[in-house]
Structures are given as structure tokens and as C-alpha cells.
Protein backbone atom coordinates (compact mmCIF):
# COMPACT_ATOMS: atom_id res chain seq x y z
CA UNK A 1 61.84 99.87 48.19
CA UNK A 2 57.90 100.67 48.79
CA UNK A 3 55.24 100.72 46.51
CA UNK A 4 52.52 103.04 45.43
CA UNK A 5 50.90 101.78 48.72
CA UNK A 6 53.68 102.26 51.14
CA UNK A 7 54.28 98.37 51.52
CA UNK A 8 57.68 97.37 51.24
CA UNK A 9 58.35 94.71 48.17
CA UNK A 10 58.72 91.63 49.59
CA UNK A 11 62.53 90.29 48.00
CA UNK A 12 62.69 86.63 46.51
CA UNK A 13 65.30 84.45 47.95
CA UNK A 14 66.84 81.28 46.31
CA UNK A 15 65.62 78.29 46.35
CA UNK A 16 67.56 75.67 48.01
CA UNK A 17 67.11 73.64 44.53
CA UNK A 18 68.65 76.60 42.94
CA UNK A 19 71.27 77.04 44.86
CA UNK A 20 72.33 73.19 44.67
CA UNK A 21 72.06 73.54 40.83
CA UNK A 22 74.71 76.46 41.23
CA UNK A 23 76.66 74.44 43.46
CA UNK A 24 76.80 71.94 40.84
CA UNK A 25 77.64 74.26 37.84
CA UNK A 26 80.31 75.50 40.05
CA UNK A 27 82.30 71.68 40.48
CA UNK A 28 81.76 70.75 37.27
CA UNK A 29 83.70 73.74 36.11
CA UNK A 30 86.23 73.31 38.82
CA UNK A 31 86.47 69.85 37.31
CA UNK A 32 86.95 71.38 33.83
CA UNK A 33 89.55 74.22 34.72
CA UNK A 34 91.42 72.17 37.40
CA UNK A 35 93.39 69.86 35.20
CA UNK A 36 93.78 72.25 32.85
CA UNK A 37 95.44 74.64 35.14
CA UNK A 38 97.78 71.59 36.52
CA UNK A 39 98.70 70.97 32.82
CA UNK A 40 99.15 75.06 32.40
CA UNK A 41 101.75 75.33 35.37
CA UNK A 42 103.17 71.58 34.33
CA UNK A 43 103.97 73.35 30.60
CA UNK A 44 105.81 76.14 32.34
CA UNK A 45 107.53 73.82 34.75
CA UNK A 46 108.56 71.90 31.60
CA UNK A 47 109.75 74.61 29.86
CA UNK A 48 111.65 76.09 32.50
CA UNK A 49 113.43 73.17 33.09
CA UNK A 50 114.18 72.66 29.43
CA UNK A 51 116.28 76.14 29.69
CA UNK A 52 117.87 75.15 32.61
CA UNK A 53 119.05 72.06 31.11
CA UNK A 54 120.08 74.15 28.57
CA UNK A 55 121.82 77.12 29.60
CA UNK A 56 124.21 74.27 31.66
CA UNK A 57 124.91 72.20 28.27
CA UNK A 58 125.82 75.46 27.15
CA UNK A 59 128.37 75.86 29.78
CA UNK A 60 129.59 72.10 29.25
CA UNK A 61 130.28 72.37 25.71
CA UNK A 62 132.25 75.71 26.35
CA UNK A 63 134.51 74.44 29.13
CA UNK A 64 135.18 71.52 26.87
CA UNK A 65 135.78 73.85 23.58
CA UNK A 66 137.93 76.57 26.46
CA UNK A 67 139.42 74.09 28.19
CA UNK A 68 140.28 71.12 25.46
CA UNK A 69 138.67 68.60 28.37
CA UNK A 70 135.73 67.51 29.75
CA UNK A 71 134.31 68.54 33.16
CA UNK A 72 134.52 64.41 34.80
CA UNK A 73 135.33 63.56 38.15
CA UNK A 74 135.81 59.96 39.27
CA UNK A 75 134.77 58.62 42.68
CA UNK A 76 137.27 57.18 45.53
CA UNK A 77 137.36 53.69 43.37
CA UNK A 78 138.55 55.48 40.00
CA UNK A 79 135.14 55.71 38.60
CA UNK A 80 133.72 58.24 36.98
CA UNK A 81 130.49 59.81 38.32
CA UNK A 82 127.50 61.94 36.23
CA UNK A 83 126.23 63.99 38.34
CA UNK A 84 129.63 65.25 40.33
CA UNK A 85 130.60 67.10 37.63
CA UNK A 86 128.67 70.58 38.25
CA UNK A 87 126.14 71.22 40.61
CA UNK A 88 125.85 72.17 44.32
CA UNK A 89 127.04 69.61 47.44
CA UNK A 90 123.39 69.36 47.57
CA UNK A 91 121.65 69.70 51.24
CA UNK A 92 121.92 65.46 51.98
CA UNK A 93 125.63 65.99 52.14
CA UNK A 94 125.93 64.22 54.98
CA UNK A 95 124.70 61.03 53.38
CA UNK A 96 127.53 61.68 51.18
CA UNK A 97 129.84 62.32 53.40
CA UNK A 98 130.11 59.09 55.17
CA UNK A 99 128.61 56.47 52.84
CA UNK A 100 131.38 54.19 51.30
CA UNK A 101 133.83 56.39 52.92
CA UNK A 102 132.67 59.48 51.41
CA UNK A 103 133.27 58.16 47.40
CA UNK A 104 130.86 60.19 46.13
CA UNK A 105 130.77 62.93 48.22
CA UNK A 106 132.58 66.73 46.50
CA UNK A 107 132.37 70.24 47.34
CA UNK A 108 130.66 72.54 45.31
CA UNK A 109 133.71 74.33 44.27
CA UNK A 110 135.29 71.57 43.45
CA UNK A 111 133.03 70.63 40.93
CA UNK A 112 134.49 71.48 37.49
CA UNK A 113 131.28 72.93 35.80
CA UNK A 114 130.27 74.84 38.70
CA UNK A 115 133.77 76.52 39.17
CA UNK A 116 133.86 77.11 35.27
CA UNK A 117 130.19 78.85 35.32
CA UNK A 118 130.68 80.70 38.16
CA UNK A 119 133.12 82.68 40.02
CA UNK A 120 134.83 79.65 42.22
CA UNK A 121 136.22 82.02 44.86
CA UNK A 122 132.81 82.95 45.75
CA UNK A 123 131.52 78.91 45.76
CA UNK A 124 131.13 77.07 49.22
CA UNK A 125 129.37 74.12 50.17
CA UNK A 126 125.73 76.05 50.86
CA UNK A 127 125.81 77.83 47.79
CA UNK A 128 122.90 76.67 45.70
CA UNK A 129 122.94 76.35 41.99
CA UNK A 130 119.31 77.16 40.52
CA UNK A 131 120.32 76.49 37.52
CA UNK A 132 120.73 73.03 37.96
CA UNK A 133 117.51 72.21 38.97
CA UNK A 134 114.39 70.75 37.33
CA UNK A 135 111.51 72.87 38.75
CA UNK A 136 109.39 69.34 38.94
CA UNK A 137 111.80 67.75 40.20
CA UNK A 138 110.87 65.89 43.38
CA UNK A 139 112.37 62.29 43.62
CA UNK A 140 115.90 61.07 44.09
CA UNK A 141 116.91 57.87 42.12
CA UNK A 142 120.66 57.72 43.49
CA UNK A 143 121.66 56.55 40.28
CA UNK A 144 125.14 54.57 40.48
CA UNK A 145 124.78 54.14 44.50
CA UNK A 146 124.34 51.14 45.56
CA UNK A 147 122.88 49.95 48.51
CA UNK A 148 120.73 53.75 49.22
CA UNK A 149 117.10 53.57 48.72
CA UNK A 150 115.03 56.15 46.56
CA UNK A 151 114.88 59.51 48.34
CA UNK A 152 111.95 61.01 49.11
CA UNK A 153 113.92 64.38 47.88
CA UNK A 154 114.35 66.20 45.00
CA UNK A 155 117.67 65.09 42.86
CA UNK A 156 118.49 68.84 43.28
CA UNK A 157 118.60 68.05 47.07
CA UNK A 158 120.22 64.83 46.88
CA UNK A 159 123.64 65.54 44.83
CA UNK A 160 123.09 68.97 44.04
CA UNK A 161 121.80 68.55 40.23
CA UNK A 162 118.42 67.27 38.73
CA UNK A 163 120.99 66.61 35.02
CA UNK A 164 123.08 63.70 34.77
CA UNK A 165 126.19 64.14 32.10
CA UNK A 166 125.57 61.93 29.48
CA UNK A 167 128.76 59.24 30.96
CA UNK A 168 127.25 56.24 28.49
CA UNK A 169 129.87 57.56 25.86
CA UNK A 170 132.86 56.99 27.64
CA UNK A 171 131.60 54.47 29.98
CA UNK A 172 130.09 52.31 26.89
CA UNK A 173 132.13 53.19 23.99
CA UNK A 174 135.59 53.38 25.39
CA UNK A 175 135.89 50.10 27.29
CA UNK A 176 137.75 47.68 25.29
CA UNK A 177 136.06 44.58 23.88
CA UNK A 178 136.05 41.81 25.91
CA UNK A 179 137.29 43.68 29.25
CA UNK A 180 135.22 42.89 32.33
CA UNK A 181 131.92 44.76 33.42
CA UNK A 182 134.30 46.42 36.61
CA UNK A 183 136.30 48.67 33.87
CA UNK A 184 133.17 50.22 33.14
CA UNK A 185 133.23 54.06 33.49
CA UNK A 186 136.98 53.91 34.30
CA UNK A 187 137.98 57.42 34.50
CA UNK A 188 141.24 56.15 33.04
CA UNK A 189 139.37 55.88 29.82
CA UNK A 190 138.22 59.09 29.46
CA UNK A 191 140.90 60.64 27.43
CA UNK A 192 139.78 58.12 24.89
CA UNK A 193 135.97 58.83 25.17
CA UNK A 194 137.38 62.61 24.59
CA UNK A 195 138.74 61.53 21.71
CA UNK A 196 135.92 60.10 20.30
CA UNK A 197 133.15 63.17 21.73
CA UNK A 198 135.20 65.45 19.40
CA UNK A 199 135.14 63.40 16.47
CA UNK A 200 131.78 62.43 16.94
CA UNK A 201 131.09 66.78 16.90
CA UNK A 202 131.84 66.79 12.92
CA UNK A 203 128.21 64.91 12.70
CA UNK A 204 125.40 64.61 14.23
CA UNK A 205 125.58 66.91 16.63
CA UNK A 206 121.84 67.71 16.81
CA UNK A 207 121.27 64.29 18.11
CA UNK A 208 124.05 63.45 20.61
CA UNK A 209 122.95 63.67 24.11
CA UNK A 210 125.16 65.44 26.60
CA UNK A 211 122.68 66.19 29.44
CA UNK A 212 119.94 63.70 30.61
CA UNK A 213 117.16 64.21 33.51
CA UNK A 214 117.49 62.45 36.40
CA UNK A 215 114.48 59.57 35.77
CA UNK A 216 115.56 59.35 31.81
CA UNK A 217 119.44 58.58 33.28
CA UNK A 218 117.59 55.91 35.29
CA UNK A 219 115.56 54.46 32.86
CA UNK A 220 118.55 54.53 30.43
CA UNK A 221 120.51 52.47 33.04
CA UNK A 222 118.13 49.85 33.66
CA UNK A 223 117.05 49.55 30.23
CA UNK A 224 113.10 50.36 30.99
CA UNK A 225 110.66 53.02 30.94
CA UNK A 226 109.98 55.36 33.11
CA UNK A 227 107.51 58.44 33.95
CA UNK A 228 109.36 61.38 33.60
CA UNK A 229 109.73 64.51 35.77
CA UNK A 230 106.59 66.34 34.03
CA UNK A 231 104.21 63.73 35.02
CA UNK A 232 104.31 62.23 31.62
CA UNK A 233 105.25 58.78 31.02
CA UNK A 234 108.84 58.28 29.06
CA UNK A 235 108.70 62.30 28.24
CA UNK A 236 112.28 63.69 29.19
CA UNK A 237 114.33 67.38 28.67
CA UNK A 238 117.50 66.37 27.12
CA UNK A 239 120.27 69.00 26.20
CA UNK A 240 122.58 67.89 23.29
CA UNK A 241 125.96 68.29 22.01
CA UNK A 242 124.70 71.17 19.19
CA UNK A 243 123.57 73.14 21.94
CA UNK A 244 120.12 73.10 22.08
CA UNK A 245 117.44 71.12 24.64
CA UNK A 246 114.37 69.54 23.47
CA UNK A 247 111.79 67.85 25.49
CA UNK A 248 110.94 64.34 23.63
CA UNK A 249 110.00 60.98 23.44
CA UNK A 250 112.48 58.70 24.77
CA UNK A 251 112.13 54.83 24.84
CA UNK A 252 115.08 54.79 27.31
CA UNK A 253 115.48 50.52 27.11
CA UNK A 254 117.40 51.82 24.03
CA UNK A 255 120.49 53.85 24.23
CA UNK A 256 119.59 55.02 20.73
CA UNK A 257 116.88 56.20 18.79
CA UNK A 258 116.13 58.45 15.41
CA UNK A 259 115.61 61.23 17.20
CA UNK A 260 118.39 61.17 19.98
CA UNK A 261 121.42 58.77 20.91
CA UNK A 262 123.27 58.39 24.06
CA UNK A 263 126.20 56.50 22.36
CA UNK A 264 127.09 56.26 18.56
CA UNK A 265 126.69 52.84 17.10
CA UNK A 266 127.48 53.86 13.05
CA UNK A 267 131.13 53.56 11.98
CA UNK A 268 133.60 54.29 12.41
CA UNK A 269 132.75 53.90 15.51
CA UNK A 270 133.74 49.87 15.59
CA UNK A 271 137.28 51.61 14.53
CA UNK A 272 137.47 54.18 17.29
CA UNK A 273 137.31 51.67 20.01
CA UNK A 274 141.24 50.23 18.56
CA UNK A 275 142.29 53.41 19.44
């Protein structure tokens, strides 16, 4: 634009201090808004996973109300398995197919839940569950496998489910005193553990965990703490035996705690295990 005099204003440019002062205001509220936005999509991760978790402890406590059983499936050596119960084949099937003889290795239609919650005609090996997957879920434990490393996979990816079924009850509370450590989880047992899941659904219900996440299942087996899917340390979704899911608190080198128990330790518990 010219002046009066026909001289053209001469425009003032930044300073190069003013322009690393901008810079500066600029990364320190990156800094501010970064975390926060990992924490914002974390939430929703975290919540979405808590209805997932959900809608399938739904579907387990209706096939067991529909069908008077539970949906359990037992490996090549008569033991029963968590996570074979619903799910997909999961896209490591291979692994599965050839380690220990293929023990732990079942189609997706064969898997009870999976068949019950969706049309099992249409169910193959590649068809892929969503619903059974933990939106941060990103690392495989292999929980009852021994002699596999930790999988630098999602759980989803690994056996077709980030949810492990709750198998403490019948694999803790239905072995008989005294019997050796190798009877644990004998899918023999589980009519008994049935027994005792139904009467244990007269109480209590809000607190009896059917459905566990993948790192609380681990902690829970090896008695320790552990960070949980949602980047916060012994924070896991549960679903429970009432029908809701709740994200919680869980000291998992107890099977039991105020809020939540993985097995029933108040009587007459002592008395269901003469059964």
C-alpha cells in the first residue's frame, strides 16, 4: 500500500528472536496436549474394550443358562484350556497347529462360544471375531504353553481372543484335597465346577469373575503384578458372572479381593469340594 507520498510502506518482518519464542510456545503446548490426547484415545480404547469384554460375558452366561453347560474345551492331554473356548483360530495358527502335536490348536467353529454367538455354518478358520479383541491389545503371554516365548503379537492374533474364561473355579476349586498338582484343570472335573458356578449364582454375583484380560490371567497365574493392557499398571477390564464389566484395580498375587474374586473362599465352599 503507498502513502500520501507515493512510497510504498515498507512491511515489518519477524524477528528471528520472535519467531524462536513462537517456536517455543508451540512445543510446550505440544508437550501439554500430547499426553493428554494419548490418555484421550487410551480412555476410548479402554472403554471399548470394556464392552467387548462385555457383550462376550453376555453370550457366556446365556449359553450356560440355554444350554445347562459351560462353553470348556480341554486340550489333547484332557486339560481344560481358557482361551479355546470362543474366539477365532487366530492368524499364528500354524504355531498351533504343530506345537505339542497340535494340543491346543481348534477351529473357529469349533469353538463353543463362537458357534453359540454366531451363525456356525457361516464360521471358518479366517473368520475374525472383533468382538473378542482388546483394542490395546498388543502382546501375547501364551498363558498355559509351555516352552513358547512371549509373542510380539496381539493375544487377538495369537489364539484368537484378548479374554481368558475365568478356568481358576474349576481348575482351583474342584480338585480334590490332597490330589497332585497334574489333576489341575482336569476337564473331567468340570461337571463339578458346574455345579458349584450355579450355586455360587444365588450370591455374589456382582463380584465373580467370568472373563479376565489377557495380562490380568497372567498375573493371576503367577501370583504378581502386572501392567495392564491400557498402559496402566495392575488396571484390568474384567466381565463378571452378573453381567456387567468393570475396569478396576486388581492386585492379581491374590485370587480374591473385596471388589472381585476369581474363586470363592467363604463356605460352603469347604463343603462343595466333598461333592
Amino acid at each position: 500500500m503507498a502513502d500520501r507520498s507515493g512510497r510504498m510502506r515498507g512491511r515489518r518482518a519477524f524477528t528471528l528472536v520472535e519467531l524462536l519464542v513462537v517456536v517455543s510456545i508451540i512445543g510446550i503446548l505440544l508437550s501439554v496436549l500430547l499426553p493428554s490426547l494419548r490418555d484421550f484415545r487410551e480412555h476410548a480404547r479402554t472403554v471399548a474394550c470394556q464392552s467387548h469384554i462385555g457383550t462376550v460375558g453376555k453370550g457366556l452366561i446365556n449359553y450356560a443358562l440355554e444350554l445347562d453347560t459351560f462353553p470348556i474345551t480341554s486340550d489333547g492331554n484332557g486339560k481344560a484350556v481358557s482361551w479355546r473356548y470362543g474366539g477365532w483360530t487366530g492368524s499364528n495358527r500354524q504355531i498351533w497347529k504343530v506345537h505339542e502335536g497340535g494340543t491346543y490348536y481348534i477351529p473357529t467353529q469349533a469353538r463353543p462360544l463362537s458357534a453359540y454367538m454366531f451363525r456356525a455354518g457361516q464360521l471358518t478358520d479366517n473368520t475374525r471375531l472383533p468382538v473378542f479383541r482388546c483394542p490395546s491389545d498388543t502382546l501375547s503371554r501364551r498363558v498355559g504353553t509351555k516352552g513358547l516365548a512371549l509373542a510380539e503379537i496381539p493375544t487377538y492374533e495369537d489364539i484368537g481372543t484378548s479374554y481368558h474364561l475365568n478356568w481358576h473355579w474349576f481348575g482351583i476349586q474342584t480338585v480334590l484335597p490332597g490330589a497332585p498338582d497334574e489333576q489341575n484343570r482336569d476337564i473331567n472335573q468340570v461337571p463339578r465346577g458346574e455345579r458349584i458356578w450355579w450355586k455360587y449364582m444365588q450370591r455374589n454375583v456382582s463380584r465373580f469373575v467370568t472373563l479376565t484380560e489377557d495380562p490380568a490371567e497372567f498375573g493371576l497365574g503367577n501370583r504378581e503384578q502386572i501392567e495392564g493392557n491400557h498402559r496402566k499398571f495392575s488396571k484390568h477390564n474384567f466381565a463378571f458372572l452378573d453381567g456387567h464389566a468393570e475396569y478396576l484395580y486388581a492386585d492379581t498375587r491374590s485370587l480374591h479381593q473385596r471388589e472381585w474374586t476369581v474363586v470363592d473362599e467363604t463356605p460352603p465352599y469347604k463343603e462343595w469340594r466333598t461333592e
